[in-house]
Protein backbone atom coordinates (compact mmCIF):
# COMPACT_ATOMS: atom_id res chain seq x y z
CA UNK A 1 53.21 -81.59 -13.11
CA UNK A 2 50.68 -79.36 -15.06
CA UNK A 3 47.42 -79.34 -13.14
CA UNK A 4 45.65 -79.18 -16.69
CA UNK A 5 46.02 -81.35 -19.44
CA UNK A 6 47.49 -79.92 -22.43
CA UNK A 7 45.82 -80.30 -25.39
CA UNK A 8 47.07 -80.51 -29.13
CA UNK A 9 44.56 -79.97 -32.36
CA UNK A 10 46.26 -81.04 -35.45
CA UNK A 11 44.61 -82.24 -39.16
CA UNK A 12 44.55 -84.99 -41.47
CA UNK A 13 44.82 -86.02 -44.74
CA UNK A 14 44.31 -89.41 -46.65
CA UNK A 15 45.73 -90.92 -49.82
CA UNK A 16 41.76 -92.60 -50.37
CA UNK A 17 40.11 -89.17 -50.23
CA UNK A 18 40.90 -85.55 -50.58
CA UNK A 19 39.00 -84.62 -47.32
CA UNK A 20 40.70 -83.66 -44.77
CA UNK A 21 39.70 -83.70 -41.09
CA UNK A 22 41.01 -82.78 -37.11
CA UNK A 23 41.67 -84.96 -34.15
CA UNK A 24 43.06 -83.97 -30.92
CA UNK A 25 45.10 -85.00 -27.99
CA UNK A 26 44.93 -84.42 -24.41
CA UNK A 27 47.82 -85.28 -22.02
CA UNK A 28 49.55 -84.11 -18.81
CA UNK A 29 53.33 -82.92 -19.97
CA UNK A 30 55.40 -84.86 -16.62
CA UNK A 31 58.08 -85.87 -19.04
CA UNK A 32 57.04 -89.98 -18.77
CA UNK A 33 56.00 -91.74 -21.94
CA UNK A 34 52.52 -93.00 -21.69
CA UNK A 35 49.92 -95.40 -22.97
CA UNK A 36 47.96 -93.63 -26.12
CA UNK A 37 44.71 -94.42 -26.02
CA UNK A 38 42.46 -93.53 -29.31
CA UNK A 39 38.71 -92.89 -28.75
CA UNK A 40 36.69 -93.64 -32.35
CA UNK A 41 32.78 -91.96 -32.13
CA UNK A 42 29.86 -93.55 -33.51
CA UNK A 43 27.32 -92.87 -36.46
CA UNK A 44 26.07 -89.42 -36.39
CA UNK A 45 28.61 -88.76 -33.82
CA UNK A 46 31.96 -86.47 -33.58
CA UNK A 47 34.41 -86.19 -31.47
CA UNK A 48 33.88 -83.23 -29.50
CA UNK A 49 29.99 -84.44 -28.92
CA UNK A 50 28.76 -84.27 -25.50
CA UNK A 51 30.85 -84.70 -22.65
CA UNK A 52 34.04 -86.47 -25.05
CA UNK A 53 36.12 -83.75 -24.25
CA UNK A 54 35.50 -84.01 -20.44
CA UNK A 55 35.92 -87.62 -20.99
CA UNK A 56 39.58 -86.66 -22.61
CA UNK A 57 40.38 -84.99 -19.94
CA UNK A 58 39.54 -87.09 -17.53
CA UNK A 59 41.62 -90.13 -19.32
CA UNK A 60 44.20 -87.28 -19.45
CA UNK A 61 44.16 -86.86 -15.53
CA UNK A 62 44.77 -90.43 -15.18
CA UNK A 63 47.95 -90.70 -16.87
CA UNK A 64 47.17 -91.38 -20.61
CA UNK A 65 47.53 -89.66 -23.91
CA UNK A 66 44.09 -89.42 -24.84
CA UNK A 67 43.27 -88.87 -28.65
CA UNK A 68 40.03 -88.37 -30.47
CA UNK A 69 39.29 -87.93 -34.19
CA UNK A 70 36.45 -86.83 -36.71
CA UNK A 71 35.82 -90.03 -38.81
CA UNK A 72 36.58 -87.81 -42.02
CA UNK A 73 33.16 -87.87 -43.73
CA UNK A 74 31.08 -87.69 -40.47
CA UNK A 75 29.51 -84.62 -41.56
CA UNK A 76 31.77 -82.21 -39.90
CA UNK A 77 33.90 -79.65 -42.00
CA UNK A 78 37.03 -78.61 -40.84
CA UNK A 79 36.66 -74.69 -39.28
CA UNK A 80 32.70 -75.24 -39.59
CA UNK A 81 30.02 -74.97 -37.00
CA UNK A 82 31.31 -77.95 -34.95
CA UNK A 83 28.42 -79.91 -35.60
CA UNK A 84 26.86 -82.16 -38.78
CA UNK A 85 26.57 -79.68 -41.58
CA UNK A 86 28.03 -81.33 -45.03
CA UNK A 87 25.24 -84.07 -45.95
CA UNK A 88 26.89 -84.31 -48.81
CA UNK A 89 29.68 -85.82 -47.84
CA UNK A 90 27.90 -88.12 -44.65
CA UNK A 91 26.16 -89.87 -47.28
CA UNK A 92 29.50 -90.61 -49.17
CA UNK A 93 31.01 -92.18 -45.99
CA UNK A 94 31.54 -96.18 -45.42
CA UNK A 95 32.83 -98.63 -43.22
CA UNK A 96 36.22 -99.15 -44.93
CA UNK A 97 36.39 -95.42 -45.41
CA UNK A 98 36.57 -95.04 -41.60
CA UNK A 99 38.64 -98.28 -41.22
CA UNK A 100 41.13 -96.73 -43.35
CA UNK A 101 40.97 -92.92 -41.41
CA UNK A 102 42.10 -94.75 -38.48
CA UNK A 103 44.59 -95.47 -40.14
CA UNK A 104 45.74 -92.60 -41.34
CA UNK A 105 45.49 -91.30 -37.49
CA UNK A 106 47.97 -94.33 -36.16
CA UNK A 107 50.06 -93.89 -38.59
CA UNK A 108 50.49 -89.71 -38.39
CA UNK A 109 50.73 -90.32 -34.82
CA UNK A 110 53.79 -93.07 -35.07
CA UNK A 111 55.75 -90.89 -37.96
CA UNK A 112 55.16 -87.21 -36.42
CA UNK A 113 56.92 -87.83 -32.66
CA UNK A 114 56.34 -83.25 -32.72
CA UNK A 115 52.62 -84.29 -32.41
CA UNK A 116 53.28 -86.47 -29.55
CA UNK A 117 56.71 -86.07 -27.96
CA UNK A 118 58.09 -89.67 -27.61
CA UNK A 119 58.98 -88.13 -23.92
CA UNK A 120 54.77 -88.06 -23.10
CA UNK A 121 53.70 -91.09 -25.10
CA UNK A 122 54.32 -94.78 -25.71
CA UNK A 123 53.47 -95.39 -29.27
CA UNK A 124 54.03 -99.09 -28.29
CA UNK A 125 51.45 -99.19 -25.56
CA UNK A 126 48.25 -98.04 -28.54
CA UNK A 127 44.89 -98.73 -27.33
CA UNK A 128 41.64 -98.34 -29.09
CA UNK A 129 37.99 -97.20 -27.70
CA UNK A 130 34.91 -97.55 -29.75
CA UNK A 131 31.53 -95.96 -29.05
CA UNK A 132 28.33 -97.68 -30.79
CA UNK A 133 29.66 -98.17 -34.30
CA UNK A 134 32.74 -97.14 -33.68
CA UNK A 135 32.86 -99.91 -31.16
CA UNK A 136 32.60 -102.39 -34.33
CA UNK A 137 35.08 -100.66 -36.00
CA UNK A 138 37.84 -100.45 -33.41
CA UNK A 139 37.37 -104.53 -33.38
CA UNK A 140 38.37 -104.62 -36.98
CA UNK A 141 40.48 -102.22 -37.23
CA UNK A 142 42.79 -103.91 -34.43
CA UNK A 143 42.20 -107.66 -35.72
CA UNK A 144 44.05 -105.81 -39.10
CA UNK A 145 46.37 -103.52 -37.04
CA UNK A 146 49.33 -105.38 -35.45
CA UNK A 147 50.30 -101.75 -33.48
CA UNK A 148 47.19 -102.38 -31.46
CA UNK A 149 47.89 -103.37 -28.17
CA UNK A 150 44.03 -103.76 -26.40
CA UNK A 151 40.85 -102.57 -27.66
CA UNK A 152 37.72 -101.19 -25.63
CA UNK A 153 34.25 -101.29 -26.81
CA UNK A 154 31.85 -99.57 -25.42
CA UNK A 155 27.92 -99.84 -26.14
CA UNK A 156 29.22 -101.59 -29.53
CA UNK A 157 27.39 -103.25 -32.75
CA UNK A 158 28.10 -106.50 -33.53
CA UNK A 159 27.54 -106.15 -37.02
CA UNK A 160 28.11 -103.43 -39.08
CA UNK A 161 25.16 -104.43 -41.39
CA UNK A 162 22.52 -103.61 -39.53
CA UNK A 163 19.72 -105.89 -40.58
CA UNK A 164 19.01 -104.25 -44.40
CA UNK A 165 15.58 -105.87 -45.47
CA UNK A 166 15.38 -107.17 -49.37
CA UNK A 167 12.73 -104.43 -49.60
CA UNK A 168 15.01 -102.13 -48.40
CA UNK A 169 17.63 -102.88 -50.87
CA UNK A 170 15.65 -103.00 -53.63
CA UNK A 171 14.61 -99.56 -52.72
CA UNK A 172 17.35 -98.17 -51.87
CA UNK A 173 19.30 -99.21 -54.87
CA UNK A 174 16.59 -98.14 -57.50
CA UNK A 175 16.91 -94.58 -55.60
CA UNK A 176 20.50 -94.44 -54.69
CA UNK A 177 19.87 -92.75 -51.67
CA UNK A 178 18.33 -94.00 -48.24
CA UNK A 179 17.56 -90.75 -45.57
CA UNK A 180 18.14 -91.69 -41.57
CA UNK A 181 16.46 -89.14 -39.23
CA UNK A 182 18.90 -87.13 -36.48
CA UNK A 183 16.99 -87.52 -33.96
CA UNK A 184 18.90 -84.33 -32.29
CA UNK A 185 18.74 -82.04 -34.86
CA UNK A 186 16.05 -83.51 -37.22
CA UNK A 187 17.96 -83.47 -40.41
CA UNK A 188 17.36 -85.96 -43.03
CA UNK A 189 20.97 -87.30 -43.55
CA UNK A 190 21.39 -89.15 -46.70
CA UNK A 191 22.87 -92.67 -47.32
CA UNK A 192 23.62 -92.98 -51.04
CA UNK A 193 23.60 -97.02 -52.05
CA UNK A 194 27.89 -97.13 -51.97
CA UNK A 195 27.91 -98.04 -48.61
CA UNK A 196 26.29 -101.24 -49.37
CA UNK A 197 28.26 -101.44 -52.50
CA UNK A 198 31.52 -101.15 -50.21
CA UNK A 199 29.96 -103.87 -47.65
CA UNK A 200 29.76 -106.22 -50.24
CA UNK A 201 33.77 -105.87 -52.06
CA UNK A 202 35.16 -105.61 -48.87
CA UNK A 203 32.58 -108.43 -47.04
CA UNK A 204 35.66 -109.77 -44.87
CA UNK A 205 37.08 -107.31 -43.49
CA UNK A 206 33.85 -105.87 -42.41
CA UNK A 207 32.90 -109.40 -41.09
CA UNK A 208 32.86 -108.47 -36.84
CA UNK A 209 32.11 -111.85 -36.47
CA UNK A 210 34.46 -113.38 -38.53
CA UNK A 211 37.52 -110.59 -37.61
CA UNK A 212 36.84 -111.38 -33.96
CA UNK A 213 36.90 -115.45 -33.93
CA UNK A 214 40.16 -115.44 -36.44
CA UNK A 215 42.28 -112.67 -36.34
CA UNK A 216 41.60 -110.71 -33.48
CA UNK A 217 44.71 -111.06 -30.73
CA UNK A 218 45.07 -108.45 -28.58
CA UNK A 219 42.71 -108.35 -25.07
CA UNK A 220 39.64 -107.07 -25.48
CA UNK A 221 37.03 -105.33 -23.12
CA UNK A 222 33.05 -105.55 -23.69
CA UNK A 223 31.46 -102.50 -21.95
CA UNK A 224 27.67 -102.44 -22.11
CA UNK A 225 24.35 -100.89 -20.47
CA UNK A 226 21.91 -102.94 -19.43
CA UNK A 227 19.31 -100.71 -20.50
CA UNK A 228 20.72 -99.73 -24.01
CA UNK A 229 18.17 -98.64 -26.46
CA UNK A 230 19.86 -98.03 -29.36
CA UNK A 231 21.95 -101.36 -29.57
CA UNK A 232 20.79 -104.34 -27.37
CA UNK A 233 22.79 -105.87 -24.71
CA UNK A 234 22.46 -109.11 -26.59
CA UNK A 235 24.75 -107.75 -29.16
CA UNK A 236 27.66 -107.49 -26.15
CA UNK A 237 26.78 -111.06 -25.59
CA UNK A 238 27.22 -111.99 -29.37
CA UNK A 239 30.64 -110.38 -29.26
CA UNK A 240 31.79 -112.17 -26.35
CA UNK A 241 30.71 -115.49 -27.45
CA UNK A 242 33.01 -114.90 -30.77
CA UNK A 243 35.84 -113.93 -28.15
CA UNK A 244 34.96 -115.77 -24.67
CA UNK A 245 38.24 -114.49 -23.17
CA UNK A 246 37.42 -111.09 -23.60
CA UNK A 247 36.37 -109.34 -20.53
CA UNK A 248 32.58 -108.69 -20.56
CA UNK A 249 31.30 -105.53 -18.11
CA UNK A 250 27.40 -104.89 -18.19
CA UNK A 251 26.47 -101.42 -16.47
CA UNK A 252 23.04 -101.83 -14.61
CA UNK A 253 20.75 -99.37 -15.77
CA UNK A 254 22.89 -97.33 -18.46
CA UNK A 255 21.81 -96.57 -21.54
CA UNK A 256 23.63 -96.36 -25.26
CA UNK A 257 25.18 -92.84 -24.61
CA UNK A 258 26.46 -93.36 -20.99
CA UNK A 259 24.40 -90.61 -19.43
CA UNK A 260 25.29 -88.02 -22.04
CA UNK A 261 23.98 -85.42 -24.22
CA UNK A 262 24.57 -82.76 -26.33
CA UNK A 263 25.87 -80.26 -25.88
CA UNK A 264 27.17 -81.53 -22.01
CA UNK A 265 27.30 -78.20 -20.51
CA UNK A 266 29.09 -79.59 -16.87
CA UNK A 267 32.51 -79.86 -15.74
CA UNK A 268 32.00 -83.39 -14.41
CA UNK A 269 31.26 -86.86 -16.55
CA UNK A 270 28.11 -88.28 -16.38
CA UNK A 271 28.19 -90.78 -13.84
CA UNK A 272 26.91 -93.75 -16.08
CA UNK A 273 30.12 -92.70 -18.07
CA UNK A 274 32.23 -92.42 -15.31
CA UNK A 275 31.75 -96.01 -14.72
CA UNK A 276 32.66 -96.82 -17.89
CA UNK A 277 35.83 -95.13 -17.88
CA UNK A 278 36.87 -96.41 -14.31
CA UNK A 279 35.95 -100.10 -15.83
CA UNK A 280 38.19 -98.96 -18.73
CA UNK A 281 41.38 -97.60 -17.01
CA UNK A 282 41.28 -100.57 -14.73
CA UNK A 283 41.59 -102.90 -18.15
CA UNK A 284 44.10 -100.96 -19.43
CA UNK A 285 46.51 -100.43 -16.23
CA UNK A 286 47.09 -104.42 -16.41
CA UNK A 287 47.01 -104.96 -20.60
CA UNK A 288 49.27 -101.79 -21.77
């Protein structure tokens, strides 16, 4: 057995958009099909942010295929900087956009075995983890994806509208554009008024609420910090009173990134994160 993961970098492209963009997968090559486990990132995140790619690793180590992906309009461009950089195109993303890159993902992985040997994964044993946002949409995108075996949420929103005021609205629909600060970087990153325009025509599948009390099937785990700042442990609580069988795990003292920041310059996962992941690969040992 390799003492490293290997890791494989391939690209995307979508029949909805002409964009493409990269995911990648970690694994340890010991010739035994394993569970696939897809981690989604969150607004103004990517998928190499922080310490993700220690965390691949990591899920690597402990006998998974691990696989991460740049929601296509995230703000990334493929052979760029690495980091948000096309405005343009952030402000142009939306919930069913990103639904529907997931998509593409699954299915590239099921129909292209050379990406992932059917002797190193388990297409049948597909997993999902969601941070923040992309905790709400890896609960709708399973409730709509049969392939789906369990689904992980960490530090997740319970609704993917996130409380827009009428005066907000109003404004933002006489202007077209609404501008959300990166905190990080301090760019003004635009939000052009299609978003809401694609929350309304596609209102149920969007619906967390709705998507979780109906449709969803597959067992679900609630991971949440006590302390979260960004998105309130009450929203964890909402999500497992729309799904009381899911497993609910609230970290004492943790905060909405796990510990992290970027860039993560250490070898080693922050240990707020750690204990999400050990919470994690416990879940998944007995569901996939």
């Amino acid at each position: 057995m390799s003492a490293s993961p290997v890791r494989l970098d391939f690209q995307l492209t979508s029949a909805r958009h002409t964009r493409p963009f990269t995911a990648d997968a970690r694994y340890l090559p010991d010739g035994r099909p394993k569970p696939v486990v897809v981690f989604v990132h969150g607004f103004k995140g990517f998928k190499d942010w922080g310490h993700f790619n220690v965390l691949a690793d990591w899920f690597a180590q402990q006998g998974f295929v691990f696989v991460k992906l740049n929601l296509s309009h995230n703000g990334l461009v493929v052979g760029g900087t690495g980091d948000l950089e096309d405005l343009e195109a952030f402000g142009r993303n939306n919930f069913s956009l990103e639904l529907d890159d997931i998509g593409t993902l699954l299915d590239h992985l099921e129909q292209h075995t050379a990406v992932l040997p059917a002797t190193e994964a388990d297409f049948s044993r597909l997993a999902l983890i969601g941070h923040s946002r992309g905790g709400g949409l890896v609960l709708l995108k399973a409730a709509e994806d049969a392939r789906v075996k369990a689904v992980v949420t960490w530090a997740a929103i319970s609704n993917v509208n996130p409380g827009w005021t009428d005066e907000l609205m109003q404004h933002w629909q006489q202007q077209g554009v609404y501008h959300v600060e990166n905190t990080r970087t301090k760019q003004q990153l635009p939000l052009y008024y299609q978003i809401v325009e694609d929350y309304h025509q596609n209102r149920l599948r969007l619906d967390i609420a709705h998507n979780l009390r109906r449709k969803l099937r597959q067992p679900l785990l609630i991971v949440h910090g006590d302390q979260d700042e960004t998105v309130p442990v009450e929203r964890a609580h909402e999500l497992k009173g729309w799904k009381p069988e899911a497993e609910l795990v609230l970290l004492p003292a943790v905060t909405h990134n796990f510990g992290g920041g970027h860039p993560w310059q250490q070898a080693e996962l922050p240990n707020e994160a750690q204990q999400a992941a050990e919470a994690t690969v416990e879940f998944l040992r007995r569901v996939v």
